[in-house]
PDB file of N, CA and C in Angstrom:
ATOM      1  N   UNK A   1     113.796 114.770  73.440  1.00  0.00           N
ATOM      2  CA  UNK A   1     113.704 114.111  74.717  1.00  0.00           C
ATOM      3  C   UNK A   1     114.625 112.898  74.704  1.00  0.00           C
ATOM      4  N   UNK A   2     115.388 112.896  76.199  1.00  0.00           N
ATOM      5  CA  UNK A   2     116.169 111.657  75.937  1.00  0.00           C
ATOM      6  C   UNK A   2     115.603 109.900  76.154  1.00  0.00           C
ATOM      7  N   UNK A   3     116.045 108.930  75.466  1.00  0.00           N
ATOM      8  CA  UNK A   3     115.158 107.964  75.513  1.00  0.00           C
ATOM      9  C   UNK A   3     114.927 107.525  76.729  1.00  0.00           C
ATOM     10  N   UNK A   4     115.672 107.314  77.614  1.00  0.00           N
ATOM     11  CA  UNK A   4     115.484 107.508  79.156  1.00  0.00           C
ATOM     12  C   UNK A   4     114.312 107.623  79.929  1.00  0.00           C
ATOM     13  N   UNK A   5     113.896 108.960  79.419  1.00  0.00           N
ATOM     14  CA  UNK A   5     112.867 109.988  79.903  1.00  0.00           C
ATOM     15  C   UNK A   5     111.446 109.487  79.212  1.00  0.00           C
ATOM     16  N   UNK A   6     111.476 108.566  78.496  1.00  0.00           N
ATOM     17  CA  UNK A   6     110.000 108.215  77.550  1.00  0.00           C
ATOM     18  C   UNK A   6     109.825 107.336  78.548  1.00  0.00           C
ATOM     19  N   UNK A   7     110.742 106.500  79.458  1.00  0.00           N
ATOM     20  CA  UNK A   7     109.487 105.474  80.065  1.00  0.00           C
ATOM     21  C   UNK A   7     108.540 105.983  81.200  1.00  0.00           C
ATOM     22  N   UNK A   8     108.979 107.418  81.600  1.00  0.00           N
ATOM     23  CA  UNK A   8     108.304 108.192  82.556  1.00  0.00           C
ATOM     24  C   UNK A   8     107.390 109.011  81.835  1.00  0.00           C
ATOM     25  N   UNK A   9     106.312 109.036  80.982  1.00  0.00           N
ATOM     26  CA  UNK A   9     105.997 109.853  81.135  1.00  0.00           C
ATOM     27  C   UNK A   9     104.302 110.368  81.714  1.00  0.00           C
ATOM     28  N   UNK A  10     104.075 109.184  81.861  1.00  0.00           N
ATOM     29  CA  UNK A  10     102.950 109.368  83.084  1.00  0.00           C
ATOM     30  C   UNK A  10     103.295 108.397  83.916  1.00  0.00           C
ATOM     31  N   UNK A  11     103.007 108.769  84.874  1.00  0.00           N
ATOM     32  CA  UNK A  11     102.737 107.976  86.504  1.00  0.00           C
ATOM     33  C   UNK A  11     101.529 107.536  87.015  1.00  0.00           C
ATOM     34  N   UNK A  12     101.683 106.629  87.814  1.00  0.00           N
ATOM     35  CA  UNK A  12     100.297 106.245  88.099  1.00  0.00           C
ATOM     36  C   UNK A  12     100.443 105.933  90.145  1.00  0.00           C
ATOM     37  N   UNK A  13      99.748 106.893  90.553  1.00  0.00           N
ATOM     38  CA  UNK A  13      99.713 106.976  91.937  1.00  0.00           C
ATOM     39  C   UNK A  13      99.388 105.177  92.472  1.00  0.00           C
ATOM     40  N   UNK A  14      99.743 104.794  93.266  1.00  0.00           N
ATOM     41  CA  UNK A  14      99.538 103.124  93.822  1.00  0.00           C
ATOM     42  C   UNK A  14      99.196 103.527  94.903  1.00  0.00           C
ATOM     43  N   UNK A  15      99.357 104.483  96.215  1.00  0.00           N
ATOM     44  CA  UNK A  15      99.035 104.701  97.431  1.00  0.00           C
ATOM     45  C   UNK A  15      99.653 106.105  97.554  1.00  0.00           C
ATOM     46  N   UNK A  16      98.534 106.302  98.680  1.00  0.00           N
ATOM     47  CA  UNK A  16      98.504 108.136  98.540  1.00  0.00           C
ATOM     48  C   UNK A  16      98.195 108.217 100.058  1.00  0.00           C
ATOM     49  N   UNK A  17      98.413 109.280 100.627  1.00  0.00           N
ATOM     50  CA  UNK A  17      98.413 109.692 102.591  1.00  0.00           C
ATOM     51  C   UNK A  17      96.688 109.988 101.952  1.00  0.00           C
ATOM     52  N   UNK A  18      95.799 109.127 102.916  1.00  0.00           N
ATOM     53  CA  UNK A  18      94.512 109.624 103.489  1.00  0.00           C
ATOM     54  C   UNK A  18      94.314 110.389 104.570  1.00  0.00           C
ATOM     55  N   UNK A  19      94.004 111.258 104.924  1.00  0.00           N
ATOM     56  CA  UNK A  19      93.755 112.087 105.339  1.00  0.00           C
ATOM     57  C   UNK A  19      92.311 111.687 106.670  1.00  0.00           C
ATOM     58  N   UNK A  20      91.668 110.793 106.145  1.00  0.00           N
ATOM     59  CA  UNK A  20      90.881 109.989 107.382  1.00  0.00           C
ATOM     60  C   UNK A  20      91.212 109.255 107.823  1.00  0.00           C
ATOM     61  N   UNK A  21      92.161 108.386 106.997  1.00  0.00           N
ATOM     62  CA  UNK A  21      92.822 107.045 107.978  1.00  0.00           C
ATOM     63  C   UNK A  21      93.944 107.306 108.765  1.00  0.00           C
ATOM     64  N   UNK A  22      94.398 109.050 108.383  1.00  0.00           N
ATOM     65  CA  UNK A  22      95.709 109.287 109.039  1.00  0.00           C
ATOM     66  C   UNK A  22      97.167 108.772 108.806  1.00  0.00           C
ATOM     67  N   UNK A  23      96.583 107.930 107.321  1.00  0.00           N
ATOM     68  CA  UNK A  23      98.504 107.077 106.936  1.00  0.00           C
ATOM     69  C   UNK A  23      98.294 106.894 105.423  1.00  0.00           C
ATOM     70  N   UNK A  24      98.986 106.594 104.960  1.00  0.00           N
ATOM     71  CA  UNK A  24      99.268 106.010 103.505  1.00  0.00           C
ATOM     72  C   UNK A  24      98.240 104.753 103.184  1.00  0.00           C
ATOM     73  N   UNK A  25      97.407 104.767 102.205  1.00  0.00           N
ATOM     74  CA  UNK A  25      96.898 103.722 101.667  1.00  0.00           C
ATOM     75  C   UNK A  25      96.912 103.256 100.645  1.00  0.00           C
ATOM     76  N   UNK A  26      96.638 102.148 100.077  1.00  0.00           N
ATOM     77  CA  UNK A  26      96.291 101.961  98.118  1.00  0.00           C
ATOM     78  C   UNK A  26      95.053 102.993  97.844  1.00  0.00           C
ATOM     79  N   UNK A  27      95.299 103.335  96.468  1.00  0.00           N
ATOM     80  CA  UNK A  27      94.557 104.365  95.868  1.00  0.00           C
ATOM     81  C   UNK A  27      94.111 103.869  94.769  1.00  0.00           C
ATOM     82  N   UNK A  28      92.723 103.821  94.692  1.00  0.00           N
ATOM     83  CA  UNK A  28      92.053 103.170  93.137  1.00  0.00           C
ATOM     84  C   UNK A  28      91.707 104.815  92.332  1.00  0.00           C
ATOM     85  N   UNK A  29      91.810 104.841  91.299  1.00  0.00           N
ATOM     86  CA  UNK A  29      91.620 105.695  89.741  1.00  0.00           C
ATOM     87  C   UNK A  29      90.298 105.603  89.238  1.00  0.00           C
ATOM     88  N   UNK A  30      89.671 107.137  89.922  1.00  0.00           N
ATOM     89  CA  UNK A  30      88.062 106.792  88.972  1.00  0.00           C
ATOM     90  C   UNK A  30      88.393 108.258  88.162  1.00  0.00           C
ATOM     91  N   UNK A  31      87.252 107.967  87.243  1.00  0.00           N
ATOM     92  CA  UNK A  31      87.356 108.381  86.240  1.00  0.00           C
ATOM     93  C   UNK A  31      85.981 109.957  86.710  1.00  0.00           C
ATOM     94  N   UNK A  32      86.457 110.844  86.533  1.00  0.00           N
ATOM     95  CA  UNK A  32      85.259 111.943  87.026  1.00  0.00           C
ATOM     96  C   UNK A  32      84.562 112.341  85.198  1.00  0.00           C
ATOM     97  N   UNK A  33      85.729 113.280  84.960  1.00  0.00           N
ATOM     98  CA  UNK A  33      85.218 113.911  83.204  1.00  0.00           C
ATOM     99  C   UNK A  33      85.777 113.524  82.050  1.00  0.00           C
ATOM    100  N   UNK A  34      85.177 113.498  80.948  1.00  0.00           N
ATOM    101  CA  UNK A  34      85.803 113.657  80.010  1.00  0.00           C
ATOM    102  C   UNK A  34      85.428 114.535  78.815  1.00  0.00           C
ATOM    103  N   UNK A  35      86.672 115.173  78.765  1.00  0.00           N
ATOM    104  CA  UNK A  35      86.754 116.902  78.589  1.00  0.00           C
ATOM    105  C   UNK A  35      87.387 116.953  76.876  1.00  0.00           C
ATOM    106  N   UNK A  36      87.342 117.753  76.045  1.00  0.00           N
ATOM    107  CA  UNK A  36      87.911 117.896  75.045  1.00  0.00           C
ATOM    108  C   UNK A  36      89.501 118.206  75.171  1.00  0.00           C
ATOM    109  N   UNK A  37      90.188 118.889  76.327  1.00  0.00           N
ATOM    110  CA  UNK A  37      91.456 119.256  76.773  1.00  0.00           C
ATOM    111  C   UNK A  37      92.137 117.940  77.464  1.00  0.00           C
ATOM    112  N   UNK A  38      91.087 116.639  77.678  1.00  0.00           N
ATOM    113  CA  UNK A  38      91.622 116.168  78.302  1.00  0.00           C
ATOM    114  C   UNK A  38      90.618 114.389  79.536  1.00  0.00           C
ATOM    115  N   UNK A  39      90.864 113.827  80.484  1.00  0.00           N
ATOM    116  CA  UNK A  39      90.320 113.365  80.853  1.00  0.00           C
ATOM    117  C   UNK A  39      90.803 113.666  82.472  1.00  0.00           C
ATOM    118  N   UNK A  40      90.070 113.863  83.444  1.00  0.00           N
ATOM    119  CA  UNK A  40      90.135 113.985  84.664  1.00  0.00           C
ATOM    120  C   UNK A  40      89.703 112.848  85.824  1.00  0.00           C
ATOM    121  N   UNK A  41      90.654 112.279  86.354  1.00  0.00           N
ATOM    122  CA  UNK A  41      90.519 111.443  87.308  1.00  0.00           C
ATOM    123  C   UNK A  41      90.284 112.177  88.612  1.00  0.00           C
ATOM    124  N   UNK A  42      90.255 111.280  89.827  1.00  0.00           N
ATOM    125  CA  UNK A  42      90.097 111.087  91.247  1.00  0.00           C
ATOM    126  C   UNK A  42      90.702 110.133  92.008  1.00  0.00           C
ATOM    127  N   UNK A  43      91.400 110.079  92.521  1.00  0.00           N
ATOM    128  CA  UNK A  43      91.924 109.331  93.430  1.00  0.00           C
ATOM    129  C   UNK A  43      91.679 109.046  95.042  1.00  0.00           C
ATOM    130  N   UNK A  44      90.975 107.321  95.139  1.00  0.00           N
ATOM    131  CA  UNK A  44      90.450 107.691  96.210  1.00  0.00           C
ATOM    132  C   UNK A  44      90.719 106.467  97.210  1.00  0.00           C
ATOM    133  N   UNK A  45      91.169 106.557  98.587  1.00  0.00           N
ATOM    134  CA  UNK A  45      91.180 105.755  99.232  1.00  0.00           C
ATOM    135  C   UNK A  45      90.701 104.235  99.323  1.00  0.00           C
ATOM    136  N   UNK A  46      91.410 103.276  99.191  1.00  0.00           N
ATOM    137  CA  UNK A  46      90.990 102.070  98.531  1.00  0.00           C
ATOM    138  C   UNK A  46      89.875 101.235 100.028  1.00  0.00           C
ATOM    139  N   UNK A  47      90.006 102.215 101.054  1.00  0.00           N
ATOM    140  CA  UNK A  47      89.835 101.562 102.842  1.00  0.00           C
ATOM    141  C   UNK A  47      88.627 101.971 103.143  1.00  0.00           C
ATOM    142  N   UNK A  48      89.040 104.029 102.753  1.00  0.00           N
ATOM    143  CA  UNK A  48      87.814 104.424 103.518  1.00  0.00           C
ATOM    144  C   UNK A  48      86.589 105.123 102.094  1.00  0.00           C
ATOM    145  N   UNK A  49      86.956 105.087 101.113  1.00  0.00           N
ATOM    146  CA  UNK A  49      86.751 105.779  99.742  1.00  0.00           C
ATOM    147  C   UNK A  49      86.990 107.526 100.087  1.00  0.00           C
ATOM    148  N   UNK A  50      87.647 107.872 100.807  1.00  0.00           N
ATOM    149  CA  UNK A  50      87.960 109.231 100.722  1.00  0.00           C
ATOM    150  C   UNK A  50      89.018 109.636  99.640  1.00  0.00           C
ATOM    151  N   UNK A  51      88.335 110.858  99.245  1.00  0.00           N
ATOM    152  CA  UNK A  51      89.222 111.950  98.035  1.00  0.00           C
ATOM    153  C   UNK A  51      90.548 111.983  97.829  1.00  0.00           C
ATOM    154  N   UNK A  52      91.735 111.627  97.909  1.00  0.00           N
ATOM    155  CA  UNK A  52      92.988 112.071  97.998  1.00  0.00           C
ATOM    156  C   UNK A  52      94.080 112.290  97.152  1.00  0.00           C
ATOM    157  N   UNK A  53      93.261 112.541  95.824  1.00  0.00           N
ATOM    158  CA  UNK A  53      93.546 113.495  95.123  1.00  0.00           C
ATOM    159  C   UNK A  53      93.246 113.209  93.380  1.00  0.00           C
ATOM    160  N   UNK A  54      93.741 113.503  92.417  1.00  0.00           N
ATOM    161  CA  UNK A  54      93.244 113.934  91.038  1.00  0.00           C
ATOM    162  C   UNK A  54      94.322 114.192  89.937  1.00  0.00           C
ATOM    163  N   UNK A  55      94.017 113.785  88.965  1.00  0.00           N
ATOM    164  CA  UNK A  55      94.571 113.616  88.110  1.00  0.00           C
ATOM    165  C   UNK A  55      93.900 114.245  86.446  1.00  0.00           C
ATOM    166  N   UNK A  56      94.904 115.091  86.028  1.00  0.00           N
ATOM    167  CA  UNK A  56      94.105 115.217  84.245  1.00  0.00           C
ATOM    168  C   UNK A  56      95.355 114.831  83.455  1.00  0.00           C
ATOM    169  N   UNK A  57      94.672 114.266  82.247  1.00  0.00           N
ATOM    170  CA  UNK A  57      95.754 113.501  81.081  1.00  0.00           C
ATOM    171  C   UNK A  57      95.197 114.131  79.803  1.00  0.00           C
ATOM    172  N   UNK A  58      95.910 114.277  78.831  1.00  0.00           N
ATOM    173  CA  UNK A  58      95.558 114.859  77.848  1.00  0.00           C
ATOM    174  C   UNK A  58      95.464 113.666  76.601  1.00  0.00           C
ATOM    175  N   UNK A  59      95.123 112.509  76.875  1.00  0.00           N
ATOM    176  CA  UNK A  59      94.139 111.993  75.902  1.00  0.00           C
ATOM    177  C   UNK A  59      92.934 112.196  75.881  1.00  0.00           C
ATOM    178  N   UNK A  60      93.054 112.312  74.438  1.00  0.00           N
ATOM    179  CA  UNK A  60      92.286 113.036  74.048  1.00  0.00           C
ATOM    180  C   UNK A  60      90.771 112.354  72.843  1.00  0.00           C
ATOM    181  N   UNK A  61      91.388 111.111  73.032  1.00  0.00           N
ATOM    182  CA  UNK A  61      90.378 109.614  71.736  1.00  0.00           C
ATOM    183  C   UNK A  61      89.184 109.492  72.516  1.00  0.00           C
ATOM    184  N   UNK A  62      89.050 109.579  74.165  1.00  0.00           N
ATOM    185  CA  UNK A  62      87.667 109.490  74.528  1.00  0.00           C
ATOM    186  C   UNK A  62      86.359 110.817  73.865  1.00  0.00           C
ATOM    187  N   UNK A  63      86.430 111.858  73.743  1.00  0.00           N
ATOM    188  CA  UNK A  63      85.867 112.927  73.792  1.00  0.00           C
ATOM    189  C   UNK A  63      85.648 113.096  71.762  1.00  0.00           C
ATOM    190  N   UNK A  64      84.233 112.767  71.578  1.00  0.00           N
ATOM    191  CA  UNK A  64      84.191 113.149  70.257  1.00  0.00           C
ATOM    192  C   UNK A  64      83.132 114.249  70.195  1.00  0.00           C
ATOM    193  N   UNK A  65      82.732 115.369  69.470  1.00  0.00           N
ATOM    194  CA  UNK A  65      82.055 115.990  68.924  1.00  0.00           C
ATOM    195  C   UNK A  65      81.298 115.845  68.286  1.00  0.00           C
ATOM    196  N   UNK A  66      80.002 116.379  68.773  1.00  0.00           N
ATOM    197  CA  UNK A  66      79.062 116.341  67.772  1.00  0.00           C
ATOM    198  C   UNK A  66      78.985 117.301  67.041  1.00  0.00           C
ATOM    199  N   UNK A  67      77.988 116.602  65.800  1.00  0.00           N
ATOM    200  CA  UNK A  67      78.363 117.825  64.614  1.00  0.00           C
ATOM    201  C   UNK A  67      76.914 118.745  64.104  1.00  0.00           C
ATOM    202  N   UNK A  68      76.759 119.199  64.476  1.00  0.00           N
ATOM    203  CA  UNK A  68      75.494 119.686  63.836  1.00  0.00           C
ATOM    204  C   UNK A  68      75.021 119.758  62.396  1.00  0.00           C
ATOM    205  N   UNK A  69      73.792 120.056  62.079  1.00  0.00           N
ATOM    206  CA  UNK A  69      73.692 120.199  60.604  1.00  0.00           C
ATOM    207  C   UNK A  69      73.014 121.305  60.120  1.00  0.00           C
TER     208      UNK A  69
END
């Protein structure tokens, strides 16, 4: 990969089209699962708290296993 390309490699949505407010708003990052493949966000209207959209990342340090005996 060129070094370039490392400062992109996640994004982070700041404002996203709502769909109730009818325009672009700020978008706050909640946190829904956390998955062994990964962690899954939500993205949601900072105005009206509507859905507008989601996110999964593949860190992976939240999610530990239990171990049986």
């Amino acid at each position: 990969m060129r070094e370039g390309q490392a400062h992109y490699d996640q994004f982070e949505a700041t404002e996203l089209f709502c769909t109730r407010c009818r325009k672009a708003q700020p978008a706050r990052k909640h946190l829904l699962l956390v998955l062994p493949q990964g962690n899954k966000y939500e993205y949601r209207c900072s105005v009206c708290g509507n859905s507008v959209g989601s996110k999964m990342d593949d860190d992976r340090t939240a999610f530990s296993v239990l171990k049986t005996r």
